[in-house]
C-alpha atoms as a PDB file:
ATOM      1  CA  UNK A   1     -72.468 -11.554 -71.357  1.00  0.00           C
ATOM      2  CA  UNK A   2     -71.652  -7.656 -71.871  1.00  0.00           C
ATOM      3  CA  UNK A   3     -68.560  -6.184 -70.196  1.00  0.00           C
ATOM      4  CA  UNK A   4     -68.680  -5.197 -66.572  1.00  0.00           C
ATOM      5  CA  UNK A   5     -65.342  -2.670 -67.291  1.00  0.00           C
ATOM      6  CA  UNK A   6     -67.843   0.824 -66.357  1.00  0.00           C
ATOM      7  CA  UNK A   7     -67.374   1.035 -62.350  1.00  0.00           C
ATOM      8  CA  UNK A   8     -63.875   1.904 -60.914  1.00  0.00           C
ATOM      9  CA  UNK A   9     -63.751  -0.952 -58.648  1.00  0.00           C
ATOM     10  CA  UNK A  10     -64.292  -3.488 -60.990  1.00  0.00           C
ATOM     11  CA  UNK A  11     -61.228  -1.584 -63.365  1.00  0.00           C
ATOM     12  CA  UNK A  12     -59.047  -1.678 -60.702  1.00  0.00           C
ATOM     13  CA  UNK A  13     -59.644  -5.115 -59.607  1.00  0.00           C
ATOM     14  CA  UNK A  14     -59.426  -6.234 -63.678  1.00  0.00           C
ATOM     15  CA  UNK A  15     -55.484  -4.440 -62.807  1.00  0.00           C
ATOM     16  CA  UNK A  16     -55.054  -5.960 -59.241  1.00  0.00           C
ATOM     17  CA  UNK A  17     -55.723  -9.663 -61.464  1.00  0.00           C
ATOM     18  CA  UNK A  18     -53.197  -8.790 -64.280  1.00  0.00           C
ATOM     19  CA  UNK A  19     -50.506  -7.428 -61.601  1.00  0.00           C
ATOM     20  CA  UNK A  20     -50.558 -11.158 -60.283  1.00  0.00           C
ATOM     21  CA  UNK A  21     -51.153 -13.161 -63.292  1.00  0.00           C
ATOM     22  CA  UNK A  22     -47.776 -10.886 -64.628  1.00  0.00           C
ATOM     23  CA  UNK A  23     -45.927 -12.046 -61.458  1.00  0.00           C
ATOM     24  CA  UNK A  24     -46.347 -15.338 -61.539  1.00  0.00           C
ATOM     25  CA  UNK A  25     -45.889 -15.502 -65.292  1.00  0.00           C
ATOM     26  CA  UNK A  26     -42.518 -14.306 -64.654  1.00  0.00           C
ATOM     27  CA  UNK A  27     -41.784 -16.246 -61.943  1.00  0.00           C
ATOM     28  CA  UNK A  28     -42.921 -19.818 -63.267  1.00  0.00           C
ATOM     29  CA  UNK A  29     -42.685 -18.709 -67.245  1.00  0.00           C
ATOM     30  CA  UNK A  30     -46.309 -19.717 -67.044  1.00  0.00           C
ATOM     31  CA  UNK A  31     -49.014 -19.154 -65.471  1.00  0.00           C
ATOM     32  CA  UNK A  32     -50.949 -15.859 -66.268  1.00  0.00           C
ATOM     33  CA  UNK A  33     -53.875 -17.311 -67.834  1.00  0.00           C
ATOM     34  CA  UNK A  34     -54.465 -19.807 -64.866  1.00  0.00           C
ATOM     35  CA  UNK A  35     -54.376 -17.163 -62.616  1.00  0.00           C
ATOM     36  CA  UNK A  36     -56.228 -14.280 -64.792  1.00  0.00           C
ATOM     37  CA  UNK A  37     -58.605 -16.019 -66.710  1.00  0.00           C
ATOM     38  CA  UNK A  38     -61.912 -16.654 -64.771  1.00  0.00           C
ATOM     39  CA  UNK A  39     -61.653 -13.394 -63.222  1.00  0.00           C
ATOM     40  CA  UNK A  40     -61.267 -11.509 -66.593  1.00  0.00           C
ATOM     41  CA  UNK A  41     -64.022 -13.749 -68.027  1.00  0.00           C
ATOM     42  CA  UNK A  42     -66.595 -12.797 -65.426  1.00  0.00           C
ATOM     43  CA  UNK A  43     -65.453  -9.025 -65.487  1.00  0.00           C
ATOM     44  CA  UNK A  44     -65.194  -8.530 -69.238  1.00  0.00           C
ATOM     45  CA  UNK A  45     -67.184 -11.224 -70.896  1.00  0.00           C
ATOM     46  CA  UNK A  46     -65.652 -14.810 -72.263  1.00  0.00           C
ATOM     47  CA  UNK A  47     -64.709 -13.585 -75.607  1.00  0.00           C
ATOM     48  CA  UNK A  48     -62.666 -10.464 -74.326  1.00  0.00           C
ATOM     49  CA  UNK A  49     -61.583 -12.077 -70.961  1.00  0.00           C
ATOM     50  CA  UNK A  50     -59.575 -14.676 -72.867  1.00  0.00           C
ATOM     51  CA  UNK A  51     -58.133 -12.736 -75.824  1.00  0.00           C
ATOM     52  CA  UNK A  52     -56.928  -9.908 -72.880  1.00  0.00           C
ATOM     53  CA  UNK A  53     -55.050 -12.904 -71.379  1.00  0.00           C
ATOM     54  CA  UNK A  54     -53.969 -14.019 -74.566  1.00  0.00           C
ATOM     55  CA  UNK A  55     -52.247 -10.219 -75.749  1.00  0.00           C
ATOM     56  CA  UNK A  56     -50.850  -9.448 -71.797  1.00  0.00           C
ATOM     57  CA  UNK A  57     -49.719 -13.250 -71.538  1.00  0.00           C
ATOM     58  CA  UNK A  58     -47.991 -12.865 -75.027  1.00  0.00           C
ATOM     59  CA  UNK A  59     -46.340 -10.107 -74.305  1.00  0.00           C
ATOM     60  CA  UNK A  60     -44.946 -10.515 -70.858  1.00  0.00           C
ATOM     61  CA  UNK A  61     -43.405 -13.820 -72.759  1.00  0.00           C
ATOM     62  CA  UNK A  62     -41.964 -11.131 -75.298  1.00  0.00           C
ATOM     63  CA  UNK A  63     -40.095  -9.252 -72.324  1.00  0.00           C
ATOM     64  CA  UNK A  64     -38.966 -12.377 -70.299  1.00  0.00           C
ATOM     65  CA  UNK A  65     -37.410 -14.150 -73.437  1.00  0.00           C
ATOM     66  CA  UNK A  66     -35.567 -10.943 -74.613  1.00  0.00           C
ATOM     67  CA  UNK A  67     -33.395 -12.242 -71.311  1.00  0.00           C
ATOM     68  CA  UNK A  68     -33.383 -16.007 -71.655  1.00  0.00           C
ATOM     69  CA  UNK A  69     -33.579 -16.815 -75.604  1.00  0.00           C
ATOM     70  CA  UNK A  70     -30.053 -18.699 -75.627  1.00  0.00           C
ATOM     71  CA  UNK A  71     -32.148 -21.251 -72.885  1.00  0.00           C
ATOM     72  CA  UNK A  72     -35.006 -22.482 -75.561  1.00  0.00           C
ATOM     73  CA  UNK A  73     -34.528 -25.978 -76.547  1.00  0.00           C
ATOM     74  CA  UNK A  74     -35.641 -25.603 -80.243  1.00  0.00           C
ATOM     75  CA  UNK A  75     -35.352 -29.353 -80.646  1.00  0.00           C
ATOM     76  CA  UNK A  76     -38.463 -29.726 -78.609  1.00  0.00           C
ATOM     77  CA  UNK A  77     -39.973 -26.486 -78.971  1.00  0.00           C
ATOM     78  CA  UNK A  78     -40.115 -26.217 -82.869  1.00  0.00           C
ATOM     79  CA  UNK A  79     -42.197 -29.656 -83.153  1.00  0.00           C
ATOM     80  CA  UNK A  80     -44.116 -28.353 -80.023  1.00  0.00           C
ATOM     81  CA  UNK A  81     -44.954 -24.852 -81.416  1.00  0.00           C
ATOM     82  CA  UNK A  82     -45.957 -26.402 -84.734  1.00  0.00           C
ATOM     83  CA  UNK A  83     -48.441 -28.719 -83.040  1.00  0.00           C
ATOM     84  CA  UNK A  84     -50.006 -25.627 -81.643  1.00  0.00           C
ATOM     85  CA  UNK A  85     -49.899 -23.055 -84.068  1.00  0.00           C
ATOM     86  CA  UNK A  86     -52.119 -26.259 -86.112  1.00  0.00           C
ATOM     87  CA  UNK A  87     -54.836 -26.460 -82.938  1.00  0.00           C
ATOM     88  CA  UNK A  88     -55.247 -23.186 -82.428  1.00  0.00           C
ATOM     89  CA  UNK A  89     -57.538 -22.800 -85.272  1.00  0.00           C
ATOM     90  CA  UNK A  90     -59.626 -25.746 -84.420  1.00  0.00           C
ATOM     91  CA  UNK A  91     -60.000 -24.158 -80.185  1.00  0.00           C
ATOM     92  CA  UNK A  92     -61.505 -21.012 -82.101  1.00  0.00           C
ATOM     93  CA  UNK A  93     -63.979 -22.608 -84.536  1.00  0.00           C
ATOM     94  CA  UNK A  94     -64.959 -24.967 -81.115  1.00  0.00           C
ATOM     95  CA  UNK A  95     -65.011 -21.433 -78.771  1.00  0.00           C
ATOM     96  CA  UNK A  96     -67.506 -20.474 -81.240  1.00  0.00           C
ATOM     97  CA  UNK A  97     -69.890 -22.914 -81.609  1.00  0.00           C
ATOM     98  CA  UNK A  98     -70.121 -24.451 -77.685  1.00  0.00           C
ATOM     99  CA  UNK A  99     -72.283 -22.916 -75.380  1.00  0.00           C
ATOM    100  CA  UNK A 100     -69.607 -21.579 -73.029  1.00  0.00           C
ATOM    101  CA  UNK A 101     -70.300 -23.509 -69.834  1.00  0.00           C
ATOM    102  CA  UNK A 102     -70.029 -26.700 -72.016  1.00  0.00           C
ATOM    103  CA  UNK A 103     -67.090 -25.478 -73.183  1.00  0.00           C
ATOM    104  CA  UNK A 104     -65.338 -24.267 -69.750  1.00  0.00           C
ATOM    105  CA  UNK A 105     -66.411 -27.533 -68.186  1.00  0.00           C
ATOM    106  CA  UNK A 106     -64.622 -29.410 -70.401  1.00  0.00           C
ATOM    107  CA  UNK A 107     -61.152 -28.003 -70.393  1.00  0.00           C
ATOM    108  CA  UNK A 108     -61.448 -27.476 -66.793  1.00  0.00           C
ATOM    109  CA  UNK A 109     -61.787 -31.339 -66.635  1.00  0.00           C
ATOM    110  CA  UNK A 110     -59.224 -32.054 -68.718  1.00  0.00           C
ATOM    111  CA  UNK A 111     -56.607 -29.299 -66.986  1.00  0.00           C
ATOM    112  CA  UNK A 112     -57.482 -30.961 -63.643  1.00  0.00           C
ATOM    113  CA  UNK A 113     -56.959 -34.226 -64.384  1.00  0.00           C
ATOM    114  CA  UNK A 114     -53.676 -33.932 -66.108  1.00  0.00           C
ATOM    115  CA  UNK A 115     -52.123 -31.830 -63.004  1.00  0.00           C
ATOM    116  CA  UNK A 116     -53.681 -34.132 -60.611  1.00  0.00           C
ATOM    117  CA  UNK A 117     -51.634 -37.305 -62.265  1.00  0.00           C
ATOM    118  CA  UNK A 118     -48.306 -34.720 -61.740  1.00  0.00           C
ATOM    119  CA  UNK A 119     -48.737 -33.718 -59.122  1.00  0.00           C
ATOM    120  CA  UNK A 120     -49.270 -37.914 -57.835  1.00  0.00           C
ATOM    121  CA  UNK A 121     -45.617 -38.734 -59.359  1.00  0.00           C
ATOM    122  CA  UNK A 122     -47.475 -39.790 -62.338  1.00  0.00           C
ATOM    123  CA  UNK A 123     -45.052 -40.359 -65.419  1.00  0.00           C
ATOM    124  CA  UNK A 124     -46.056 -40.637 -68.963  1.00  0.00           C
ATOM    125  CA  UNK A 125     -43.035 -42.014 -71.080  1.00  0.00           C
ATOM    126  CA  UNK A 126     -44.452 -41.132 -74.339  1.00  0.00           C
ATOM    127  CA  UNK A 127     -44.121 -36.685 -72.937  1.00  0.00           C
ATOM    128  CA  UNK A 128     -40.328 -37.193 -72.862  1.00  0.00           C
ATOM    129  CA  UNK A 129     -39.563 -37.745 -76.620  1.00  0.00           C
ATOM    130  CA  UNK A 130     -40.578 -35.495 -80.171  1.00  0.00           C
ATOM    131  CA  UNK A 131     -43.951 -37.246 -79.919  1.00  0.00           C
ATOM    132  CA  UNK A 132     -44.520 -35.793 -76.353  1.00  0.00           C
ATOM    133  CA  UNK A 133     -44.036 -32.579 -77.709  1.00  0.00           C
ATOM    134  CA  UNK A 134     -46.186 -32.458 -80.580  1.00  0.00           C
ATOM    135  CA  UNK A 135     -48.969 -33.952 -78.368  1.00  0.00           C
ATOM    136  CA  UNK A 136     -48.669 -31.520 -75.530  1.00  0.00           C
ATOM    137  CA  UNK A 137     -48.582 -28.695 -77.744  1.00  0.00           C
ATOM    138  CA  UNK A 138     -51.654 -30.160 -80.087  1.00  0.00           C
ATOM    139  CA  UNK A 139     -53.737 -29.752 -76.754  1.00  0.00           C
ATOM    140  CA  UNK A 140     -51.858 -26.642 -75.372  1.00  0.00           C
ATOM    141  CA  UNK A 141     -52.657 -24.485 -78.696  1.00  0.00           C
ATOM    142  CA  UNK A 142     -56.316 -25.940 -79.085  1.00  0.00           C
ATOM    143  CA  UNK A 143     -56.939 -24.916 -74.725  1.00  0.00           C
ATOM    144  CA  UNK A 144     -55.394 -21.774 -75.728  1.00  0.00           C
ATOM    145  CA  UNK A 145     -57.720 -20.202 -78.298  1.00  0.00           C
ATOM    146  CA  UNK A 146     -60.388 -21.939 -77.359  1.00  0.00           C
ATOM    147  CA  UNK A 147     -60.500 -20.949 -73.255  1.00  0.00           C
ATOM    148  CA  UNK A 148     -57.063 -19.094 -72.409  1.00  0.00           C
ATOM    149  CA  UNK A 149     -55.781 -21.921 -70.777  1.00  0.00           C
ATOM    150  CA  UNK A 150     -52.628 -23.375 -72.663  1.00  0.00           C
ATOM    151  CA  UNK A 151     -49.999 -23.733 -69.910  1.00  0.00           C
ATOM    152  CA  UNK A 152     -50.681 -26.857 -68.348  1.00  0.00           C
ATOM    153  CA  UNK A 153     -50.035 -29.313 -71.291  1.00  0.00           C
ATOM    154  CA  UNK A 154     -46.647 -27.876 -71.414  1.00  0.00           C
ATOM    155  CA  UNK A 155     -45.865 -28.096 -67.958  1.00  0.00           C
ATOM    156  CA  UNK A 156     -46.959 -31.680 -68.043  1.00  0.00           C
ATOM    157  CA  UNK A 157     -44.286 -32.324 -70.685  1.00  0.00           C
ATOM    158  CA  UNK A 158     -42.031 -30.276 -68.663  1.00  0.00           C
ATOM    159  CA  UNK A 159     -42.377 -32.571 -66.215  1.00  0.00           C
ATOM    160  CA  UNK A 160     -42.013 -35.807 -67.599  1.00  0.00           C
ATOM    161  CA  UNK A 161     -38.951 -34.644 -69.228  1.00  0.00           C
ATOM    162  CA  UNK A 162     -37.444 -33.570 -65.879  1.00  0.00           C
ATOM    163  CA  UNK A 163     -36.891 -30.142 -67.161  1.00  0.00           C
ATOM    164  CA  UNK A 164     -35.735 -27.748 -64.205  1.00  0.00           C
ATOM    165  CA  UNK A 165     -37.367 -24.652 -63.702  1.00  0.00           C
ATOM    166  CA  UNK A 166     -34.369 -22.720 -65.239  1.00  0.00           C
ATOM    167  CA  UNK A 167     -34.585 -24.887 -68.021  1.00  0.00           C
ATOM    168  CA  UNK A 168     -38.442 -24.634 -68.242  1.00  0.00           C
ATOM    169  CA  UNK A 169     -39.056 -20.992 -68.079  1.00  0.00           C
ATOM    170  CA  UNK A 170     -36.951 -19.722 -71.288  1.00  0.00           C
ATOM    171  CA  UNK A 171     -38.850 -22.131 -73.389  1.00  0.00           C
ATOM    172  CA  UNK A 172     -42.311 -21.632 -71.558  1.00  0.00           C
ATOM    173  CA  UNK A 173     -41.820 -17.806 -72.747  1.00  0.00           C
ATOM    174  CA  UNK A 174     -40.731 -19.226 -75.886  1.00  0.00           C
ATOM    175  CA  UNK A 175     -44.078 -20.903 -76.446  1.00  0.00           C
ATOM    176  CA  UNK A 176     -45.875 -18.363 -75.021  1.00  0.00           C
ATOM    177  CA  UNK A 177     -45.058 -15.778 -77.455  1.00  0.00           C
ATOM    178  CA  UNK A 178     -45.683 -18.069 -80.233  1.00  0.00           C
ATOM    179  CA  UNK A 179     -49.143 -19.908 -78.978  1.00  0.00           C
ATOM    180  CA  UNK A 180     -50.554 -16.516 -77.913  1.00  0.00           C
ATOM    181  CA  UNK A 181     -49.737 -14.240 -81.138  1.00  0.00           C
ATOM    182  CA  UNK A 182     -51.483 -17.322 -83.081  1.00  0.00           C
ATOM    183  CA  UNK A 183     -54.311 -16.477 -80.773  1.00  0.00           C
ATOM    184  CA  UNK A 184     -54.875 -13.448 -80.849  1.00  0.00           C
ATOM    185  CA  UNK A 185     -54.717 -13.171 -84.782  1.00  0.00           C
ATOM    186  CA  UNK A 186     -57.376 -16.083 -84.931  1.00  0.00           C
ATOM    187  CA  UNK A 187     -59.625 -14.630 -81.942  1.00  0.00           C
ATOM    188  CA  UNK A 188     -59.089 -10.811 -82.783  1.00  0.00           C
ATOM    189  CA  UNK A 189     -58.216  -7.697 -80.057  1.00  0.00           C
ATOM    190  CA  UNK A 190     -59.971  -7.178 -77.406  1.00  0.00           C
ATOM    191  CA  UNK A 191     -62.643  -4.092 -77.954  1.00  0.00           C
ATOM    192  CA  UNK A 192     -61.481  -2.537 -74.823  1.00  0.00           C
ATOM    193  CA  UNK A 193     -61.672   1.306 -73.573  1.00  0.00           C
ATOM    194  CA  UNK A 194     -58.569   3.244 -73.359  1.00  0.00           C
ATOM    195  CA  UNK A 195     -59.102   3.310 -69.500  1.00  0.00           C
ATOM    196  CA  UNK A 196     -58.922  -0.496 -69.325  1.00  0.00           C
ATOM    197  CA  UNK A 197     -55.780  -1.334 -71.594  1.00  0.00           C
ATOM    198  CA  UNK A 198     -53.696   1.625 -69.631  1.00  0.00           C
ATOM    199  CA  UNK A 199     -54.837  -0.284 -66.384  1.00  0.00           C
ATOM    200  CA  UNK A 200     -53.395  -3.704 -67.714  1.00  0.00           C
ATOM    201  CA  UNK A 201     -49.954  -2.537 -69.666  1.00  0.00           C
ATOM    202  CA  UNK A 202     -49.385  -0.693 -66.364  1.00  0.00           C
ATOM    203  CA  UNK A 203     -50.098  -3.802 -64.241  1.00  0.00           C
ATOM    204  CA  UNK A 204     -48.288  -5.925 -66.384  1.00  0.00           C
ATOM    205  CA  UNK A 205     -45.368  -3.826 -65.973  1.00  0.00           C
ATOM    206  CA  UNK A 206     -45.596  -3.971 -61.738  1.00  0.00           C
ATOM    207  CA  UNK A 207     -45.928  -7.803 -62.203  1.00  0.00           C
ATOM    208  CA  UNK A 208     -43.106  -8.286 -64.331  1.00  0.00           C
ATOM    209  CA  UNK A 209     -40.869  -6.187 -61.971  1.00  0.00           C
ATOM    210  CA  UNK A 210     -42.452  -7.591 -58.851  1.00  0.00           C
ATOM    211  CA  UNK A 211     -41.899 -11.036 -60.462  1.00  0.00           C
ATOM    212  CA  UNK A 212     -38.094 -10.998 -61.480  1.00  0.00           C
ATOM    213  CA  UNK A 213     -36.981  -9.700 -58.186  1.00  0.00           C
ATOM    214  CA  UNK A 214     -39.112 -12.449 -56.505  1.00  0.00           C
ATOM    215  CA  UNK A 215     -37.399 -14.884 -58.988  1.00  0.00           C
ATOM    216  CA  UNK A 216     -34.012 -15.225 -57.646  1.00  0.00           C
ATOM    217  CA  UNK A 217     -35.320 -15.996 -54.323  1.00  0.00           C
ATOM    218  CA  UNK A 218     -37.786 -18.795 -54.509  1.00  0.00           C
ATOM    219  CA  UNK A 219     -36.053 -22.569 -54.293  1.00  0.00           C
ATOM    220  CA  UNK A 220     -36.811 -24.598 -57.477  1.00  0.00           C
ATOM    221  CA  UNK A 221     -38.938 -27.050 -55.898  1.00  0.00           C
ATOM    222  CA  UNK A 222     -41.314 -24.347 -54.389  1.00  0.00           C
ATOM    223  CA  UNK A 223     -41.702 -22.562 -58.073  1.00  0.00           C
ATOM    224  CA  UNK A 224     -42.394 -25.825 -59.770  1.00  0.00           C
ATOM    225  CA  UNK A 225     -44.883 -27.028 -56.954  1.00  0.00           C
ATOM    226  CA  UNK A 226     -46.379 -23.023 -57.319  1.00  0.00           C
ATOM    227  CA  UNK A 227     -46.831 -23.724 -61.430  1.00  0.00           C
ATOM    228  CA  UNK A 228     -48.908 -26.848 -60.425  1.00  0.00           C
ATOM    229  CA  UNK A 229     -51.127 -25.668 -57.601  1.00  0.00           C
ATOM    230  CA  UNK A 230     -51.805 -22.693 -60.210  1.00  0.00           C
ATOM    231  CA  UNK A 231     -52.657 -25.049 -62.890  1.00  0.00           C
ATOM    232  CA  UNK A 232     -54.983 -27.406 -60.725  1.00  0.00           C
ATOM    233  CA  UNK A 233     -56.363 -23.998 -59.285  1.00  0.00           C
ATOM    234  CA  UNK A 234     -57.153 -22.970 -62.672  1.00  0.00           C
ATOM    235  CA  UNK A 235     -58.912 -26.324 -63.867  1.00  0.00           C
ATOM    236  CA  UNK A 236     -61.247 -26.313 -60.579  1.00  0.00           C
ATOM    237  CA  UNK A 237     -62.222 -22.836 -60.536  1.00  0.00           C
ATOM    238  CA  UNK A 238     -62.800 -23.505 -64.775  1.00  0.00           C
ATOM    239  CA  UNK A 239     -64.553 -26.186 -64.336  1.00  0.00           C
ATOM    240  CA  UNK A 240     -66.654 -24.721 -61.368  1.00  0.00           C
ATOM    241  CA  UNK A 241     -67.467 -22.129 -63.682  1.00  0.00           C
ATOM    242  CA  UNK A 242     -68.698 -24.173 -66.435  1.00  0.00           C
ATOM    243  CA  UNK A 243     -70.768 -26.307 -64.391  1.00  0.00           C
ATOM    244  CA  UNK A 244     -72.453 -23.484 -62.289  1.00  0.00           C
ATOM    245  CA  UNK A 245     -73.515 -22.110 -65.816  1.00  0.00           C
ATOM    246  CA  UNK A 246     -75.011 -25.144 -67.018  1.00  0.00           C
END
C-alpha cells in the first residue's frame, strides 16, 4: 500500500491523530498506539504506520519518565521488559511473512478478548506474580513489532495486580521506552518526508502538554476505565480492519 502523506489534509489529519494518541499516552502512560495506529496505517502504509507509532510512542515515554522514574517497579518490570525485548524479534519476522489482514485480524482478536475479560471483573491469578510479567510482556513485545499494538497485555497485568493508575503510568512509560526502541531497531525508521516528521514532533509536543495538564484532573477510576475503552477500541477497529481486507 504506498503512502497517502502528498495532500495537506491528509498531513494534517496524520498530526490531528498523533496530537491525541500523545494526550492520552500521557494521561493513561499508554495508549498512543491504540489510538494512532489504524489511522496511521491507512494514511501511511502498514509498515510506516506502525514504526511512526513505535518512534512518537517511544519517545513521549522518554519525556513522561524523565518525571516519574523513582515510580517503576523494577521487580516486575525487568522480568517484563526481558520477555519483550525476546518477542519482539519473532512479531517482526511474523509482520513480514503474513499477509497483513491475516495478521491485523489476529491481534485484533486477541487485544479484544483480553480487555473484554477486564473489563467483566475477570481475574487471572497467574498476572499478579514474576510469571505474569514475563507472560504479559512475551505477548506485549511480539503485538508490538509485529502490529503497534503492545499496551494492552500490560494493562491486563496492571490490572490483575491492582496497580493504581499512579502506580501504573511510571512503569507503562518505563516499558514503553524499552519495548518501542527494540522496535524500531528491528523494524527500521520510518522513510518519511521532512514535512511529515515536523507535523508529528510538533503534535507530539501539543499532546504531551495538553495531556499533563489534563492529568491532574481526571479521577483514577475514569483514567483506568479510559485505558480500557482505548484498548477494546483499538482491538475492534484492528480487527475490523483485518477482516475487511481479507
Amino acid at each position: 500500500m504506498p503512502p497517502l502523506t502528498g495532500a495537506w489534509a491528509q498531513e494534517l489529519l496524520l498530526g490531528g491523530v498523533v496530537l491525541l494518541g500523545a494526550c492520552v499516552q500521557w494521561l493513561t502512560g499508554m495508549g498512543f498506539a491504540l489510538v494512532a495506529v489504524p489511522a496511521l496505517v491507512l494514511l501511511l502504509g502498514p509498515a510506516e504506520g506502525v514504526v511512526l507509532a513505535n518512534c512518537a510512542a517511544g519517545v513521549i515515554s522518554v519525556v513522561g519518565l524523565a518525571v516519574g522514574w523513582r515510580r517503576v517497579r523494577l521487580k516486575a518490570m525487568v522480568p517484563l521488559c526481558t520477555a519483550a525485548v525476546c518477542t519482539v524479534p519473532a512479531g517482526t519476522w511474523m509482520a513480514r511473512r503474513l499477509p497483513e489482514p491475516v495478521l491485523m485480524a489476529c491481534m485484533g482478536v486477541l487485544v479484544t478478548v483480553a480487555v473484554v475479560l477486564v473489563m467483566r471483573g475477570t481475574r487471572v491469578a497467574a498476572l499478579r506474580d514474576g510469571a505474569g510479567a514475563v507472560t504479559a510482556g512475551a505477548v506485549g513485545g511480539f503485538m508490538n513489532s509485529a502490529a503497534g499494538v503492545g499496551g494492552p497485555p500490560v494493562s491486563l497485568y496492571a490490572v490483575n495486580a491492582e496497580w493504581t493508575v499512579v502506580e501504573f503510568v511510571p512503569n507503562a512509560q518505563f516499558y514503553g521506552v524499552v519495548v518501542n526502541a527494540v522496535s524500531v531497531a528491528s523494524n527500521g525508521i520510518p522513510r518519511l518526508s521532512a514535512t511529515v516528521w515536523g507535523l508529528a514532533v510538533g503534535a507530539m509536543a501539543a499532546g504531551a502538554l495538553t495531556g499533563r495538564k489534563l492529568a491532574g484532573h481526571v479521577p483514577e477510576k475514569r483514567a483506568r476505565l479510559l485505558v480500557l475503552l482505548l484498548a477494546l477500541a483499538g482491538g475492534v477497529i484492528t480487527l475490523g480492519k483485518g477482516l475487511w481486507g481479507l
